[in-house]
PDB file of N, CA and C in Angstrom:
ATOM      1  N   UNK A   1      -8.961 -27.518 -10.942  1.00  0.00           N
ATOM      2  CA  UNK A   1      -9.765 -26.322 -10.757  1.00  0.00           C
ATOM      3  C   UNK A   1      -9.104 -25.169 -11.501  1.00  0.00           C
ATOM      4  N   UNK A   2      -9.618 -24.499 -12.280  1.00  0.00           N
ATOM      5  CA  UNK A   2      -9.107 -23.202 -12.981  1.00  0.00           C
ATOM      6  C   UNK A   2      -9.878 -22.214 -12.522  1.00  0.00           C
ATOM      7  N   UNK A   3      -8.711 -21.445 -12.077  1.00  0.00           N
ATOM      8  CA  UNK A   3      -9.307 -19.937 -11.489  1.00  0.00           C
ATOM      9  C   UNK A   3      -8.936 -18.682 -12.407  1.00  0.00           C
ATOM     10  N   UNK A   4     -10.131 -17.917 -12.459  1.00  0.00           N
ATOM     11  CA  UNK A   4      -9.505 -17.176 -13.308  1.00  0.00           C
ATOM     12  C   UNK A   4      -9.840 -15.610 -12.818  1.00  0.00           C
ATOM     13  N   UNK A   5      -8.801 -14.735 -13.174  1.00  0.00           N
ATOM     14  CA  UNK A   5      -8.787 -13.360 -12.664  1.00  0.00           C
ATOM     15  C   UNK A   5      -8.600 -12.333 -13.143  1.00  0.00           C
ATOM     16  N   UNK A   6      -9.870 -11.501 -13.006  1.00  0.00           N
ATOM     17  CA  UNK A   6      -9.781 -10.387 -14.338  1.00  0.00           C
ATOM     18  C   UNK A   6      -9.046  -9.604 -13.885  1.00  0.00           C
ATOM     19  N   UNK A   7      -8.816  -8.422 -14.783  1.00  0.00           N
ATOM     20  CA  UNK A   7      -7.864  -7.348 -14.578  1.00  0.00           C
ATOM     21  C   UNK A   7      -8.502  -6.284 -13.851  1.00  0.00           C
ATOM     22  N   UNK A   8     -10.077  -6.425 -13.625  1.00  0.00           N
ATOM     23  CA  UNK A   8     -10.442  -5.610 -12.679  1.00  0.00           C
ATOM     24  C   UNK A   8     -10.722  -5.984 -11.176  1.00  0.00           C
ATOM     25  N   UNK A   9     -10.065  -7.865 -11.223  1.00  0.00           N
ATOM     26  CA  UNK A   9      -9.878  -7.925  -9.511  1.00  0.00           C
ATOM     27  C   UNK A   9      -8.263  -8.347  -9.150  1.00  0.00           C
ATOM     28  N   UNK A  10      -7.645  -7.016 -10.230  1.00  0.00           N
ATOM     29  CA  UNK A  10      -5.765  -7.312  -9.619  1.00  0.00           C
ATOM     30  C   UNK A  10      -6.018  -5.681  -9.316  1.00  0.00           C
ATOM     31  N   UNK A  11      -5.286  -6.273  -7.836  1.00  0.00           N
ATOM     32  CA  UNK A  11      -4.992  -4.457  -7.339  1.00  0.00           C
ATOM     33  C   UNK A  11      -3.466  -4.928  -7.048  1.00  0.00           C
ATOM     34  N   UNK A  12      -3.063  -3.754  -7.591  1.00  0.00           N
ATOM     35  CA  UNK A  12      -1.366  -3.397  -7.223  1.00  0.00           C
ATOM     36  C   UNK A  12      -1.159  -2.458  -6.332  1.00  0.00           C
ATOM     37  N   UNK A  13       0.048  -2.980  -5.312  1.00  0.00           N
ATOM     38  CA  UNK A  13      -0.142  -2.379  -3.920  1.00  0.00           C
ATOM     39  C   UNK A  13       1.592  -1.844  -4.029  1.00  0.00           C
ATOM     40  N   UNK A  14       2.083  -0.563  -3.648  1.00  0.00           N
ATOM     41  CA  UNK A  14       3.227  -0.071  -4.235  1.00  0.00           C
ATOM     42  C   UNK A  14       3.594   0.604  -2.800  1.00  0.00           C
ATOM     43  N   UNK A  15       4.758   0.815  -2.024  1.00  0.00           N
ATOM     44  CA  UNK A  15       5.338   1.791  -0.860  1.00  0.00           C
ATOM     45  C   UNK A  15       6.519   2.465  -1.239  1.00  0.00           C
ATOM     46  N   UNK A  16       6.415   3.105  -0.089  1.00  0.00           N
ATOM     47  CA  UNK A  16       7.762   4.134  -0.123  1.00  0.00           C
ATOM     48  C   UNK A  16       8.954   3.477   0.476  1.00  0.00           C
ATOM     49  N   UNK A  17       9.879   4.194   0.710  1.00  0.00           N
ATOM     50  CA  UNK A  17      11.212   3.896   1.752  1.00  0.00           C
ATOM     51  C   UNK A  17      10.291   4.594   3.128  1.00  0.00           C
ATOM     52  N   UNK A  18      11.013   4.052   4.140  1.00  0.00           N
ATOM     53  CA  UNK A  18      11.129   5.059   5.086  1.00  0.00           C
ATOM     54  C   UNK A  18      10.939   6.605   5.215  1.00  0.00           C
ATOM     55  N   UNK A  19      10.111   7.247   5.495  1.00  0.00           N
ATOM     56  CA  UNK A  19       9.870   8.496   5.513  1.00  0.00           C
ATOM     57  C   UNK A  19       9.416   9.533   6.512  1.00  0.00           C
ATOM     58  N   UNK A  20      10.181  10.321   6.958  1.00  0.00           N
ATOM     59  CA  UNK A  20       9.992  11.252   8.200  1.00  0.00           C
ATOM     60  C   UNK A  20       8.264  11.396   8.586  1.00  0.00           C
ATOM     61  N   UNK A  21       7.446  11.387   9.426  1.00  0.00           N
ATOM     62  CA  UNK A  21       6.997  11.515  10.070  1.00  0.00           C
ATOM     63  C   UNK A  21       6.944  12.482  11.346  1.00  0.00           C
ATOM     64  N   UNK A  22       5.575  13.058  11.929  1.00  0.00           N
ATOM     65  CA  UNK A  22       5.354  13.954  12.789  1.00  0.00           C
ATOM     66  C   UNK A  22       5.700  13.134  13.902  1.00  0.00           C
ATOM     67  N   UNK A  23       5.645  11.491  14.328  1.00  0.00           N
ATOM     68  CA  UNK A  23       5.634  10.878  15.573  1.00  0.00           C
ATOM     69  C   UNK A  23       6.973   9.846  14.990  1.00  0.00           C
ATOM     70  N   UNK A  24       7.337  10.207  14.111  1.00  0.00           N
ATOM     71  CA  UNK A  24       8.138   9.222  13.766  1.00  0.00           C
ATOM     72  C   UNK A  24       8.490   8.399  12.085  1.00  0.00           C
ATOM     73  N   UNK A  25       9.257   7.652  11.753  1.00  0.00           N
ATOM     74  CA  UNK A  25       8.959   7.309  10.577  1.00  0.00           C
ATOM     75  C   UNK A  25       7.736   6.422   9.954  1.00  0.00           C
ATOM     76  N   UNK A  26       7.794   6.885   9.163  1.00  0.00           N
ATOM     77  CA  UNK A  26       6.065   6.430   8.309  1.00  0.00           C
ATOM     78  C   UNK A  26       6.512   5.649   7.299  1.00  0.00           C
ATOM     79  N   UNK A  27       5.562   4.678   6.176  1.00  0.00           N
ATOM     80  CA  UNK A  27       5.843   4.336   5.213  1.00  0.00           C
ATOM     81  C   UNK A  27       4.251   4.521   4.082  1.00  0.00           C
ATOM     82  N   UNK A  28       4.522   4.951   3.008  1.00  0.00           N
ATOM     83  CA  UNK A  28       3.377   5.510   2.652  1.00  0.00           C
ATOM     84  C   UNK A  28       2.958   4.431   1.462  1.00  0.00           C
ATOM     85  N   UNK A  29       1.583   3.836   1.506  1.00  0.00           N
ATOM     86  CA  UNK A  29       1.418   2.546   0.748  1.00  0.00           C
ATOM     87  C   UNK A  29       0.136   2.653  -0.070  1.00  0.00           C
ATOM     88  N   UNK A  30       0.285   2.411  -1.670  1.00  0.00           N
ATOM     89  CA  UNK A  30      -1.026   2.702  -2.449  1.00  0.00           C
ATOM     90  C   UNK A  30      -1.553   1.502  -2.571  1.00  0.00           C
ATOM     91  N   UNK A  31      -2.588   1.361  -2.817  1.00  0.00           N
ATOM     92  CA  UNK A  31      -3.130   0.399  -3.750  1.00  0.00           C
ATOM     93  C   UNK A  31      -4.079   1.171  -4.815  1.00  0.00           C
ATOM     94  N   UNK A  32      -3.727   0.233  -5.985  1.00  0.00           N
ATOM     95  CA  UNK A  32      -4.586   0.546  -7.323  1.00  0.00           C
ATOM     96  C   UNK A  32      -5.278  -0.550  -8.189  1.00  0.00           C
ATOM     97  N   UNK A  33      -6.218  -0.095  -8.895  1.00  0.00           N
ATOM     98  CA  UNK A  33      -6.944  -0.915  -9.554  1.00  0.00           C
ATOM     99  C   UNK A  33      -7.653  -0.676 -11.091  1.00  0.00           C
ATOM    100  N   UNK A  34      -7.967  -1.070 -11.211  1.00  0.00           N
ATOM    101  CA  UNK A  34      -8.815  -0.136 -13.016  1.00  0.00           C
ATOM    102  C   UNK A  34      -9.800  -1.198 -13.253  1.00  0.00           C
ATOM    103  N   UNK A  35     -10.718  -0.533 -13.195  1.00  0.00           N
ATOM    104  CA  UNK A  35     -11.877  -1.299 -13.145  1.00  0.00           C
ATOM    105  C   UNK A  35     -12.497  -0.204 -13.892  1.00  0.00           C
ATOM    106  N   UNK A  36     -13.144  -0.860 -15.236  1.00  0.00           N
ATOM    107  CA  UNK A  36     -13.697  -0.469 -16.545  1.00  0.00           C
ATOM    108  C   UNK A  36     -12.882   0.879 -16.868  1.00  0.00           C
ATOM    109  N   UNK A  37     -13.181   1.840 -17.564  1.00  0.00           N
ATOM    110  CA  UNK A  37     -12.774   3.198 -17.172  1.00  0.00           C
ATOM    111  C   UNK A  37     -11.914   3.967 -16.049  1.00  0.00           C
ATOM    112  N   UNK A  38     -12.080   3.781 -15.085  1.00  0.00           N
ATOM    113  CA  UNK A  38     -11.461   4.509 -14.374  1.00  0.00           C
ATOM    114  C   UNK A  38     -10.686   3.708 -13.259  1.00  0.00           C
ATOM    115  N   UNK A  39     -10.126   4.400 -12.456  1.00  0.00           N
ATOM    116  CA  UNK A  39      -8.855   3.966 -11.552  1.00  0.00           C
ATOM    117  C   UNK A  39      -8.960   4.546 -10.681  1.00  0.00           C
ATOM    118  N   UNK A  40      -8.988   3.277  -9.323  1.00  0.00           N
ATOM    119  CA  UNK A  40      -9.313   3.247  -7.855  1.00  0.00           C
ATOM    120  C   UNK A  40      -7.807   3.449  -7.506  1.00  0.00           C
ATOM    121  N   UNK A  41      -7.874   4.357  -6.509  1.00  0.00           N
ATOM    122  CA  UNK A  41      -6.937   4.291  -5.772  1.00  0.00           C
ATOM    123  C   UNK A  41      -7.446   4.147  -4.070  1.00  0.00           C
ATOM    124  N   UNK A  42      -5.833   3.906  -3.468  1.00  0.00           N
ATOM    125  CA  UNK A  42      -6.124   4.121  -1.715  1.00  0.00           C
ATOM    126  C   UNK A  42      -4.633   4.421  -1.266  1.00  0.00           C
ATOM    127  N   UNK A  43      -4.108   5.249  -0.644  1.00  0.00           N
ATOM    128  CA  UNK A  43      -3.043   5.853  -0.010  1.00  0.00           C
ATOM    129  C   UNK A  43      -3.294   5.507   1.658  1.00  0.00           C
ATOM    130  N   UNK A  44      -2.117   4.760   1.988  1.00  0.00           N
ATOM    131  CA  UNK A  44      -2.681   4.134   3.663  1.00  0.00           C
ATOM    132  C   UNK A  44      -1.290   4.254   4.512  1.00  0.00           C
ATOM    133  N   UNK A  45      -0.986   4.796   5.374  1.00  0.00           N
ATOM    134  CA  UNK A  45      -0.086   5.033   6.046  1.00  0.00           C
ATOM    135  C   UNK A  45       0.342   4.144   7.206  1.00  0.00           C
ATOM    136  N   UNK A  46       1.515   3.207   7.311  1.00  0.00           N
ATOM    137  CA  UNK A  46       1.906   2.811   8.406  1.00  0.00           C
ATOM    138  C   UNK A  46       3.180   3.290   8.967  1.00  0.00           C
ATOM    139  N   UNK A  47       2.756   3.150  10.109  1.00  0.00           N
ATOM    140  CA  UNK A  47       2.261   2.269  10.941  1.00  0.00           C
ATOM    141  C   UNK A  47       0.547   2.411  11.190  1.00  0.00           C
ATOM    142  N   UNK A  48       0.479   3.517  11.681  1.00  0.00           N
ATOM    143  CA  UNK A  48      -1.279   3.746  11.503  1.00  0.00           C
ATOM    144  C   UNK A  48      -2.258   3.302  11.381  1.00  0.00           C
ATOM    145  N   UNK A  49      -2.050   2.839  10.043  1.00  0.00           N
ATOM    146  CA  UNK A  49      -2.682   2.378   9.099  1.00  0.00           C
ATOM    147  C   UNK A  49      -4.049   3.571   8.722  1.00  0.00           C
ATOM    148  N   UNK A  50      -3.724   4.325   8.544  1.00  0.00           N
ATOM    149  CA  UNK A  50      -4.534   5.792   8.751  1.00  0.00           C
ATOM    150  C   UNK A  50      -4.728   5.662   7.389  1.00  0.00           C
ATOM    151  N   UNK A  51      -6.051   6.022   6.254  1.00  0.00           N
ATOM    152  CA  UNK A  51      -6.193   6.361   5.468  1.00  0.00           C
ATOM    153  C   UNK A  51      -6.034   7.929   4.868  1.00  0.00           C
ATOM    154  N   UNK A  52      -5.289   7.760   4.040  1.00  0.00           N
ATOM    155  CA  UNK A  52      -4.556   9.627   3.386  1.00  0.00           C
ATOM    156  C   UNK A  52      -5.385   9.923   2.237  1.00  0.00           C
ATOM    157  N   UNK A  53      -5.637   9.379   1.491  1.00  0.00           N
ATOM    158  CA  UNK A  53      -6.579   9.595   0.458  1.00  0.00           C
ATOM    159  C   UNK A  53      -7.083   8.275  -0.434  1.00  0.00           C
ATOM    160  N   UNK A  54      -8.835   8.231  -0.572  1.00  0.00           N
ATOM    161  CA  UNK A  54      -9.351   7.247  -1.134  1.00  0.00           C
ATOM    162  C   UNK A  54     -10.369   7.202  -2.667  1.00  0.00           C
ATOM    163  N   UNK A  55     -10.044   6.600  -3.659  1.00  0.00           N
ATOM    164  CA  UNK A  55     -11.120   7.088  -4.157  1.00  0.00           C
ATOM    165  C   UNK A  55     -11.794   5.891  -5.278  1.00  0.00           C
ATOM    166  N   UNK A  56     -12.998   4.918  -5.065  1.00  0.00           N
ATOM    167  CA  UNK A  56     -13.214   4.130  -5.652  1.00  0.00           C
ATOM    168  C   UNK A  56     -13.372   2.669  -4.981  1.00  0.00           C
ATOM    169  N   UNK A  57     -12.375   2.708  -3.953  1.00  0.00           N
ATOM    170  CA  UNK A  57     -12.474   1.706  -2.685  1.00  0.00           C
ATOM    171  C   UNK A  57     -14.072   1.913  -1.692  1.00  0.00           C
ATOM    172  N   UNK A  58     -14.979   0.718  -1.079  1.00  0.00           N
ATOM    173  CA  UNK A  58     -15.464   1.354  -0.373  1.00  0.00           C
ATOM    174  C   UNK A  58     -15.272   0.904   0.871  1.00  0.00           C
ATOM    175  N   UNK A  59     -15.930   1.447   1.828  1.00  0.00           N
ATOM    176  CA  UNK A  59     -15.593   1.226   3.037  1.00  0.00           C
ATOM    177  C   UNK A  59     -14.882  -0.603   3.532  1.00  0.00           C
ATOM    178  N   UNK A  60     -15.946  -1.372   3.247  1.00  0.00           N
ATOM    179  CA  UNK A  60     -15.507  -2.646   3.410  1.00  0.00           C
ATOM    180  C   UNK A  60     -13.845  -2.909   3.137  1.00  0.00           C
ATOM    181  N   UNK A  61     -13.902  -2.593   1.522  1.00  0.00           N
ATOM    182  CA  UNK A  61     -12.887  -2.726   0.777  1.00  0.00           C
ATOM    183  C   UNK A  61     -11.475  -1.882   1.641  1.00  0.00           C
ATOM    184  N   UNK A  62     -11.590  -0.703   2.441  1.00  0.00           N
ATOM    185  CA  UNK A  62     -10.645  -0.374   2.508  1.00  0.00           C
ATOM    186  C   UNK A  62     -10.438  -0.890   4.056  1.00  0.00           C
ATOM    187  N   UNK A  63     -11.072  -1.567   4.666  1.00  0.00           N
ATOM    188  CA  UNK A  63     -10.706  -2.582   5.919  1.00  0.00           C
ATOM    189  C   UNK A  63     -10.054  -3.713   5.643  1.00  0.00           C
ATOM    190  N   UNK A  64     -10.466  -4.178   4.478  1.00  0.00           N
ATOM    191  CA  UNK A  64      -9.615  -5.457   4.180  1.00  0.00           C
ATOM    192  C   UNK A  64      -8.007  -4.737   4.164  1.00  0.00           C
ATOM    193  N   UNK A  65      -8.141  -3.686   3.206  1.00  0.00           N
ATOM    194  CA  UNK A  65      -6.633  -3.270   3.008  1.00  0.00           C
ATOM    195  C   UNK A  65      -5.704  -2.941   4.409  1.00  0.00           C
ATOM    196  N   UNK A  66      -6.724  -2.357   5.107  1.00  0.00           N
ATOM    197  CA  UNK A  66      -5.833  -2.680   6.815  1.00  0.00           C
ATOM    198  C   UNK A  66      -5.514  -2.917   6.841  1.00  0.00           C
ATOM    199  N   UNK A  67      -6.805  -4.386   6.944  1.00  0.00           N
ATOM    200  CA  UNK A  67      -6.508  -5.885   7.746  1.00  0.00           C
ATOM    201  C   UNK A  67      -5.491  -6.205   7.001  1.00  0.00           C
ATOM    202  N   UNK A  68      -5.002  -6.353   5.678  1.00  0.00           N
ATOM    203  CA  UNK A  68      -4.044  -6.869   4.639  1.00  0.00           C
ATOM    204  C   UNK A  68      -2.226  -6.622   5.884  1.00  0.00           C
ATOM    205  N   UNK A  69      -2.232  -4.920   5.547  1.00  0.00           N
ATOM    206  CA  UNK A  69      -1.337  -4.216   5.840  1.00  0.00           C
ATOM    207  C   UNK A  69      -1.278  -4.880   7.318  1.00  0.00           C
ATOM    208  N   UNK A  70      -2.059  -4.823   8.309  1.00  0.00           N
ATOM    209  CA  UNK A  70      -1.740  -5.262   9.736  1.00  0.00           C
ATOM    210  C   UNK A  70      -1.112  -6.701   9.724  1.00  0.00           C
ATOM    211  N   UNK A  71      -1.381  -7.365   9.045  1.00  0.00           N
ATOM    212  CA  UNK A  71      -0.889  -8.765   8.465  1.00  0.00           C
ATOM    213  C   UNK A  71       0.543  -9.016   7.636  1.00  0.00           C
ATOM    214  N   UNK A  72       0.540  -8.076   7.179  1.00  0.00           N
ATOM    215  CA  UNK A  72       2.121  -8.005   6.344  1.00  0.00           C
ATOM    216  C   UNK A  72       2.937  -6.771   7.057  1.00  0.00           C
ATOM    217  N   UNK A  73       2.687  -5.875   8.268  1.00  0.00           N
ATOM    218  CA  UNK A  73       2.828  -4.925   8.340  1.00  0.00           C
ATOM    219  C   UNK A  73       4.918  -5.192   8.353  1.00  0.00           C
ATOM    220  N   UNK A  74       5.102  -6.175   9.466  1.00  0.00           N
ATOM    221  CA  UNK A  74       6.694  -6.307   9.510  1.00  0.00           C
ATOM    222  C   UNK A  74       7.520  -6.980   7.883  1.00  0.00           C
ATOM    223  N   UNK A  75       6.824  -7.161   7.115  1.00  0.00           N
ATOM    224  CA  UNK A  75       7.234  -7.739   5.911  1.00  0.00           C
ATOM    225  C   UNK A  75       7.449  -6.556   4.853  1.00  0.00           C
ATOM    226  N   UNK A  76       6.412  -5.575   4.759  1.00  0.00           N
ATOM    227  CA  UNK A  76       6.677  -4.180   4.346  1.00  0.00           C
ATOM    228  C   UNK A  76       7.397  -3.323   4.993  1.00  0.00           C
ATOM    229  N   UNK A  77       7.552  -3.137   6.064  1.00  0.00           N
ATOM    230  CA  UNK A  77       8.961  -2.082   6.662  1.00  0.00           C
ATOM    231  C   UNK A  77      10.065  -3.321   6.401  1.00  0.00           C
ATOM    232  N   UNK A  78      10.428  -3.691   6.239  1.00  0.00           N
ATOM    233  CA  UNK A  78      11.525  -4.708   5.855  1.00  0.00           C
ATOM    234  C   UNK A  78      12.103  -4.272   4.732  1.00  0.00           C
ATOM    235  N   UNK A  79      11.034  -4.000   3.757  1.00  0.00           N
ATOM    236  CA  UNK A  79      11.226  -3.647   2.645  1.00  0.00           C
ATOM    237  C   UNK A  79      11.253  -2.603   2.199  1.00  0.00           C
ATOM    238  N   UNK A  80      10.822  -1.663   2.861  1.00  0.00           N
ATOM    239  CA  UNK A  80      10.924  -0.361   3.314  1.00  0.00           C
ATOM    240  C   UNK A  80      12.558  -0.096   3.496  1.00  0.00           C
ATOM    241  N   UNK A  81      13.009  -0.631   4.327  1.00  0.00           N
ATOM    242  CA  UNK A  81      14.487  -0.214   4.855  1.00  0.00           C
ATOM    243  C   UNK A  81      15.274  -0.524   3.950  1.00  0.00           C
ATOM    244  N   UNK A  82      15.093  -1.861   2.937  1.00  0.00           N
ATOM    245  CA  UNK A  82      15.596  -1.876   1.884  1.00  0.00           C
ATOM    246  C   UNK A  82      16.225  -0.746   0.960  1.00  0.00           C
ATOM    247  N   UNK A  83      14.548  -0.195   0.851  1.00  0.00           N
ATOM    248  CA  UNK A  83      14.823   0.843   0.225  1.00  0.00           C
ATOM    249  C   UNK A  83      15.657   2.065   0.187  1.00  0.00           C
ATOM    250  N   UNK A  84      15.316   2.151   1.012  1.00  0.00           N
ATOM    251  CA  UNK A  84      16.433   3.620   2.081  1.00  0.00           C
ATOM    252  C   UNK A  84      17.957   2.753   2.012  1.00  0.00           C
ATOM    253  N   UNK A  85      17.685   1.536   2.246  1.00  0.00           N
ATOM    254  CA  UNK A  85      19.267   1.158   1.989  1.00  0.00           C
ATOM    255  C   UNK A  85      19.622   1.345   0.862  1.00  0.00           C
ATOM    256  N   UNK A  86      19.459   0.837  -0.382  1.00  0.00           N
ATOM    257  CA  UNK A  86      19.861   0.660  -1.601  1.00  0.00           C
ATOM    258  C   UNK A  86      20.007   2.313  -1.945  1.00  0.00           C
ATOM    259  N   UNK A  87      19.206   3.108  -1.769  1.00  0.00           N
ATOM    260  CA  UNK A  87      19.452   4.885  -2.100  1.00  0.00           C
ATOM    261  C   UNK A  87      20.697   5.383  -1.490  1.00  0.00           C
ATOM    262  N   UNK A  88      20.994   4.562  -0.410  1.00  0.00           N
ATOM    263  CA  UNK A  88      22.173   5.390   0.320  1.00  0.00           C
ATOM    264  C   UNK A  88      23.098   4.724  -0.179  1.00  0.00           C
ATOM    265  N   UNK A  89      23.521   4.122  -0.909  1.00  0.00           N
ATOM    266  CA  UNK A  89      24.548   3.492  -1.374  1.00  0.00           C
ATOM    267  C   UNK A  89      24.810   3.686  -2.702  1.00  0.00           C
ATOM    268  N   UNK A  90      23.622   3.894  -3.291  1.00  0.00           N
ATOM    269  CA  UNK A  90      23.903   4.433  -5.253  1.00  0.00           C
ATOM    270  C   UNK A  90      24.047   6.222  -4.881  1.00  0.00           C
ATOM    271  N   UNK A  91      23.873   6.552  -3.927  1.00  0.00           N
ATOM    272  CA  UNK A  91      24.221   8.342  -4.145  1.00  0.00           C
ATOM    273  C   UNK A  91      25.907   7.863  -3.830  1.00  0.00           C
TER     274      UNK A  91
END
């Protein structure tokens, strides 16, 4: 079976380290895409999973990304702390 996948159904999904928060620490997570011309984004906050800014995603689309995030949620703060680790050690 050959599957094949255009460049307008790869979304790249990118986070932060660890980051202060009003209730606590947050981690702030994009996804992007380029589809013909222009470029979808989605900014999604966990724990939350609160949407911060969307544009090009639609509704459906940005439930999956939840659902995605609620599914990987302990695999991304993992990696998250990483991050914050590796910074505190190269300063």
């Amino acid at each position: 079976m050959d599957i094949r996948i255009n460049d307008s159904d790869k979304i790249t999904m990118t986070h932060t380290g660890l980051l202060p928060g009003k209730k606590g620490k947050v981690i702030h997570v994009c996804f992007e895409r380029k589809t013909g011309d222009r470029n979808d984004y989605a900014e999604i906050v966990l724990p939350s999973r609160v949407v911060v800014n969307s544009k090009g995603f639609d509704e459906g689309e940005i439930a999956q990304l939840q659902l995605y995030l609620k599914e990987q949620e302990k695999s991304i703060i993992e990696n998250a702390k990483q991050i914050n680790h590796d910074l505190i050690f190269k300063l």
